[in-house]
N, C-alpha and C. Protein backbone atom coordinates (compact mmCIF):
# COMPACT_ATOMS: atom_id res chain seq x y z
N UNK A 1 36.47 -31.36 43.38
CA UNK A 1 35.37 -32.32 43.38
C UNK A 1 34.18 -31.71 42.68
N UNK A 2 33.54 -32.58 41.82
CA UNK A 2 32.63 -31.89 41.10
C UNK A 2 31.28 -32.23 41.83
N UNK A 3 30.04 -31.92 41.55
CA UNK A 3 28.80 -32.40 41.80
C UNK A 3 27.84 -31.24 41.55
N UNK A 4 26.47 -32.02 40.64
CA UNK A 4 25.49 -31.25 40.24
C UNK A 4 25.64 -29.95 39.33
N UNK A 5 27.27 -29.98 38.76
CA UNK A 5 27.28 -28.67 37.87
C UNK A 5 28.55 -27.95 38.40
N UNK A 6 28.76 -28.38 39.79
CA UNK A 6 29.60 -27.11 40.24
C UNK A 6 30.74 -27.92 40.88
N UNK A 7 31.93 -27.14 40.97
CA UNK A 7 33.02 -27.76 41.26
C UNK A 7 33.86 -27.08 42.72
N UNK A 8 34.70 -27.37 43.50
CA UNK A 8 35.82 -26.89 44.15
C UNK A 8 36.95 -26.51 43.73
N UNK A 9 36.94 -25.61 43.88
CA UNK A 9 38.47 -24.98 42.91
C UNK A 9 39.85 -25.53 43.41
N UNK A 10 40.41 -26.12 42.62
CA UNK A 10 41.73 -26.46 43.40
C UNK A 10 42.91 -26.06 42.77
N UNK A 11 44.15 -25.62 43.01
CA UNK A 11 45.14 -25.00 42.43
C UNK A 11 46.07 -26.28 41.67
N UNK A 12 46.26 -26.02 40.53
CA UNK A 12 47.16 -26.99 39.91
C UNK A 12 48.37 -26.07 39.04
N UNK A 13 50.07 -26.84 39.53
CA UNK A 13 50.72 -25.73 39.44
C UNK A 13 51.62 -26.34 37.93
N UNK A 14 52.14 -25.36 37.26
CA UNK A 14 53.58 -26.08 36.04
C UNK A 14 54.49 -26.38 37.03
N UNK A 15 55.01 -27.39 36.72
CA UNK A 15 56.18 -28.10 37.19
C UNK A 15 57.58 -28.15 36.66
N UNK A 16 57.23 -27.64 34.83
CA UNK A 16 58.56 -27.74 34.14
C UNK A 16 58.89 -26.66 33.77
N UNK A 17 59.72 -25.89 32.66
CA UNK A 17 60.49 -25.07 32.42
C UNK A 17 59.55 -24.61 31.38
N UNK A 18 59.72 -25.60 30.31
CA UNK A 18 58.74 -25.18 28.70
C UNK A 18 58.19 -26.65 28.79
N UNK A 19 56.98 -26.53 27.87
CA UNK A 19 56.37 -27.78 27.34
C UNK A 19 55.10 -27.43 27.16
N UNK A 20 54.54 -28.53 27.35
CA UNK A 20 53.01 -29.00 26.88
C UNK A 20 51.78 -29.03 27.40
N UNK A 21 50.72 -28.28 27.19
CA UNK A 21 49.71 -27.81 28.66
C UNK A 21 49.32 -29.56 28.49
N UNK A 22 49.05 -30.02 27.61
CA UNK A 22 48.36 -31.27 27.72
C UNK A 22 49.01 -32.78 27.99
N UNK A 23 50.57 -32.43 28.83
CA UNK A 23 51.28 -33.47 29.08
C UNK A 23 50.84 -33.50 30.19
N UNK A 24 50.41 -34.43 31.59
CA UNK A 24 49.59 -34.80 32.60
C UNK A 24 51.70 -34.27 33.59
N UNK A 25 52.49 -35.15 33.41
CA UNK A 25 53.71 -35.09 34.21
C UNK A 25 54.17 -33.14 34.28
N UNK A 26 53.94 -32.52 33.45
CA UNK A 26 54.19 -30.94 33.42
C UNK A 26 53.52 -30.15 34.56
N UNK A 27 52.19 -31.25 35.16
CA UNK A 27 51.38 -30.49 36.42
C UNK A 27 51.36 -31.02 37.92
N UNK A 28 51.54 -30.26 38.91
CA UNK A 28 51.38 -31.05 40.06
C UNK A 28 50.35 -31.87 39.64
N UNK A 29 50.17 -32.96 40.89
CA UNK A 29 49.39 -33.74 40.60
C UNK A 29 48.99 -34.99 39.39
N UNK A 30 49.97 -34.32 38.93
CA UNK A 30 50.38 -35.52 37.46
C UNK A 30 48.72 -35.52 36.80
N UNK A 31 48.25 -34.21 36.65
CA UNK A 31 46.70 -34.04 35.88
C UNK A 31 46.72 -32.45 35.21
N UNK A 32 46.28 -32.78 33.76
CA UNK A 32 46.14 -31.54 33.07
C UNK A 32 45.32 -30.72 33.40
N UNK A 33 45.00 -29.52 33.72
CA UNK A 33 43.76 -28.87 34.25
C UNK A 33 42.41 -28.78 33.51
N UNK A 34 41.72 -28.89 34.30
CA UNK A 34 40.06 -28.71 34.17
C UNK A 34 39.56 -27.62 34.53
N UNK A 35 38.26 -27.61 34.54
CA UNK A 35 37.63 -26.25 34.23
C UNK A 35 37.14 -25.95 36.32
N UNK A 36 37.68 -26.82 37.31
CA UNK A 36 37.64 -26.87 38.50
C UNK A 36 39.35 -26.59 38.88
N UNK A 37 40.08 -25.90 38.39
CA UNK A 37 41.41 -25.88 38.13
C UNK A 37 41.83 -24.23 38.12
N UNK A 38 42.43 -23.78 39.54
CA UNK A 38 43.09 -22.87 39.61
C UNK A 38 44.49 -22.67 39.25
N UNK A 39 44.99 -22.91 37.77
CA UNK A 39 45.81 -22.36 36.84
C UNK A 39 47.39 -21.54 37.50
N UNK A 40 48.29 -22.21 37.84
CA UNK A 40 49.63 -21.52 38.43
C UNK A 40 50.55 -21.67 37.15
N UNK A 41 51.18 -21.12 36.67
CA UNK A 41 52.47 -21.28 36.06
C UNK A 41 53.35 -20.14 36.43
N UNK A 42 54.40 -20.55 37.47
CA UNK A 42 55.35 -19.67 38.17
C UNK A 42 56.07 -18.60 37.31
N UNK A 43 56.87 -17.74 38.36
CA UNK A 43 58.18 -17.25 37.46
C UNK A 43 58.94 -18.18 36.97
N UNK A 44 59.29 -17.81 36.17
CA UNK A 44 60.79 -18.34 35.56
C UNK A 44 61.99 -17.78 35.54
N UNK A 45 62.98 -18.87 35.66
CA UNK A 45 64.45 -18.17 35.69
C UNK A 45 64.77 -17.65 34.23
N UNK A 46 64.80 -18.05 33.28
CA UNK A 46 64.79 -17.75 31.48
C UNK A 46 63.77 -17.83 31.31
N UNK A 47 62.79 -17.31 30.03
CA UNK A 47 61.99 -18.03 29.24
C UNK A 47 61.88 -19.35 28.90
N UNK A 48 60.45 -19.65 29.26
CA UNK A 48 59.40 -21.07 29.49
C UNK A 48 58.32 -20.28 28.55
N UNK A 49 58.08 -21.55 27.37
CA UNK A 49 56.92 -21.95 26.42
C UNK A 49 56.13 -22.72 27.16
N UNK A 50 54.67 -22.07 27.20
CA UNK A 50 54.07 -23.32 27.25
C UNK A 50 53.01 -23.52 26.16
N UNK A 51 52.89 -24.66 25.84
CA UNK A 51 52.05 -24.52 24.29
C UNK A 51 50.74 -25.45 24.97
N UNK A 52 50.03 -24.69 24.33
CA UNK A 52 48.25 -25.89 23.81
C UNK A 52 47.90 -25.88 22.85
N UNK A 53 47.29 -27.03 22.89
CA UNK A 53 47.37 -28.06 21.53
C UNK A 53 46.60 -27.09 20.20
N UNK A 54 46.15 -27.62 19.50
CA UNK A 54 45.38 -26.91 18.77
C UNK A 54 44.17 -27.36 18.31
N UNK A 55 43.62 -26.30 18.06
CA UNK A 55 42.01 -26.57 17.79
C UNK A 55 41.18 -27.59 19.02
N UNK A 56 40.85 -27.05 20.27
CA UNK A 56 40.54 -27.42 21.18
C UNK A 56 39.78 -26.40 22.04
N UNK A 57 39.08 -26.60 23.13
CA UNK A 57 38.59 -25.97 24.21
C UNK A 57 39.20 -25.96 25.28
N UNK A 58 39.45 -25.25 26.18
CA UNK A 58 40.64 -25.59 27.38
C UNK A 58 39.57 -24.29 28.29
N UNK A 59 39.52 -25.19 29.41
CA UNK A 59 38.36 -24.82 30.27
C UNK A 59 38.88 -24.69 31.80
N UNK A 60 39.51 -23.75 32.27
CA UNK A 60 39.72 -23.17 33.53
C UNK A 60 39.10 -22.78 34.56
N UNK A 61 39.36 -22.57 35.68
CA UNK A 61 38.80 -21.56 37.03
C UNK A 61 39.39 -20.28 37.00
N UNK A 62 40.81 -20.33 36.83
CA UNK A 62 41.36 -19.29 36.75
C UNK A 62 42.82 -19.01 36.37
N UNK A 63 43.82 -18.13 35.73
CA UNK A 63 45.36 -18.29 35.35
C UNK A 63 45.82 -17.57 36.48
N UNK A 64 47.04 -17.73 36.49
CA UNK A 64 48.10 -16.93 36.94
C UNK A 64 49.28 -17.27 36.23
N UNK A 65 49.74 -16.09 35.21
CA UNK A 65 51.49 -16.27 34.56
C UNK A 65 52.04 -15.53 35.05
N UNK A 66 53.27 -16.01 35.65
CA UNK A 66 54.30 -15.77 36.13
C UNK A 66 55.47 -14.91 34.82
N UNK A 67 56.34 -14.21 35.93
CA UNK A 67 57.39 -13.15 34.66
C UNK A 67 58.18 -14.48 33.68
N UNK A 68 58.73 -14.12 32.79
CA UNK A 68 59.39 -14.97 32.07
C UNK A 68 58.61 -15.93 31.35
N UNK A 69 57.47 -16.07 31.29
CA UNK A 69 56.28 -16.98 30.69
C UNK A 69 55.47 -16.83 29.84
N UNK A 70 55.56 -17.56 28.23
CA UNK A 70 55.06 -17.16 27.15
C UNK A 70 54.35 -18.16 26.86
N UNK A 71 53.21 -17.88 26.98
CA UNK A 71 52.42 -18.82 26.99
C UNK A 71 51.19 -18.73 25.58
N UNK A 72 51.76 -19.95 24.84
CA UNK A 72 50.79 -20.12 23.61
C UNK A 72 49.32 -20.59 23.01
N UNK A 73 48.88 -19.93 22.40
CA UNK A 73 47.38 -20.49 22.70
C UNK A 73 47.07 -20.15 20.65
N UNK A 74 47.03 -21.54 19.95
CA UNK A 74 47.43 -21.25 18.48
C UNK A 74 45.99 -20.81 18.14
N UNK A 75 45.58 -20.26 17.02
CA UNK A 75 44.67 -20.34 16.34
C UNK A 75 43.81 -21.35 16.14
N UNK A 76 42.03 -21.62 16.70
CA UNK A 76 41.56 -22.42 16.71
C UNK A 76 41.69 -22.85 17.98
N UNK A 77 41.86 -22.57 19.32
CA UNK A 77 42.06 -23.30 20.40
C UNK A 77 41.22 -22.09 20.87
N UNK A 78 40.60 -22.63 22.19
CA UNK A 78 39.52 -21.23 22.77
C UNK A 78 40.22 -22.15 24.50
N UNK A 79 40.66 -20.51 24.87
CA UNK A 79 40.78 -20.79 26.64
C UNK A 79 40.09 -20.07 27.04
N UNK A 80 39.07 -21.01 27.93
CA UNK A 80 37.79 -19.74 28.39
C UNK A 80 38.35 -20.06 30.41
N UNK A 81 38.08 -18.73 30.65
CA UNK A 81 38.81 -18.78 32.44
C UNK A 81 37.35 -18.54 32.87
N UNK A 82 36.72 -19.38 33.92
CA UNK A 82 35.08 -19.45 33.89
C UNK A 82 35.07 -18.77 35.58
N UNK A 83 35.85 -18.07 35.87
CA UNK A 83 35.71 -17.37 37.09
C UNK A 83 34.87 -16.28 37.22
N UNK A 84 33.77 -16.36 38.11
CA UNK A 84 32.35 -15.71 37.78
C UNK A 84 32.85 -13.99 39.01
């Protein structure tokens, strides 16, 4: 919940194997994360891609990657983790 600037951190987890940070169905909650968004992407049994988009801002609370997890972030995309 946001208000006046500041937010509640809430954990939002990957749900799939590989894919797309910016597909909404890939996250609990069926929502891409925000910058009020404590960041899970589990272990994996094989290698899991996860890609973001490009040339974008992607605005977190905080990550956690799990073993087996390659997680892409292309040229021109800025992930800032705003955990003070």
């Amino acid at each position: 919940a946001r208000g006046n600037g500041l937010c509640t951190p809430n954990t939002t987890t990957w749900m799939v194997e590989s894919g797309d940070w910016d597909t909404n169905i890939n996250w609990s909650g069926n929502a891409v994360p925000d910058e009020c968004s404590d960041v899970v992407i589990p272990d994996q049994v094989s290698e899991a891609i996860v890609t973001t988009p490009n040339s974008v801002d992607i605005n977190i609370h905080l990550l956690e990657v799990g073993l087996n997890v390659v997680f892409s972030v292309p040229l021109g995309t800025t992930l800032s983790i705003l955990t003070k």
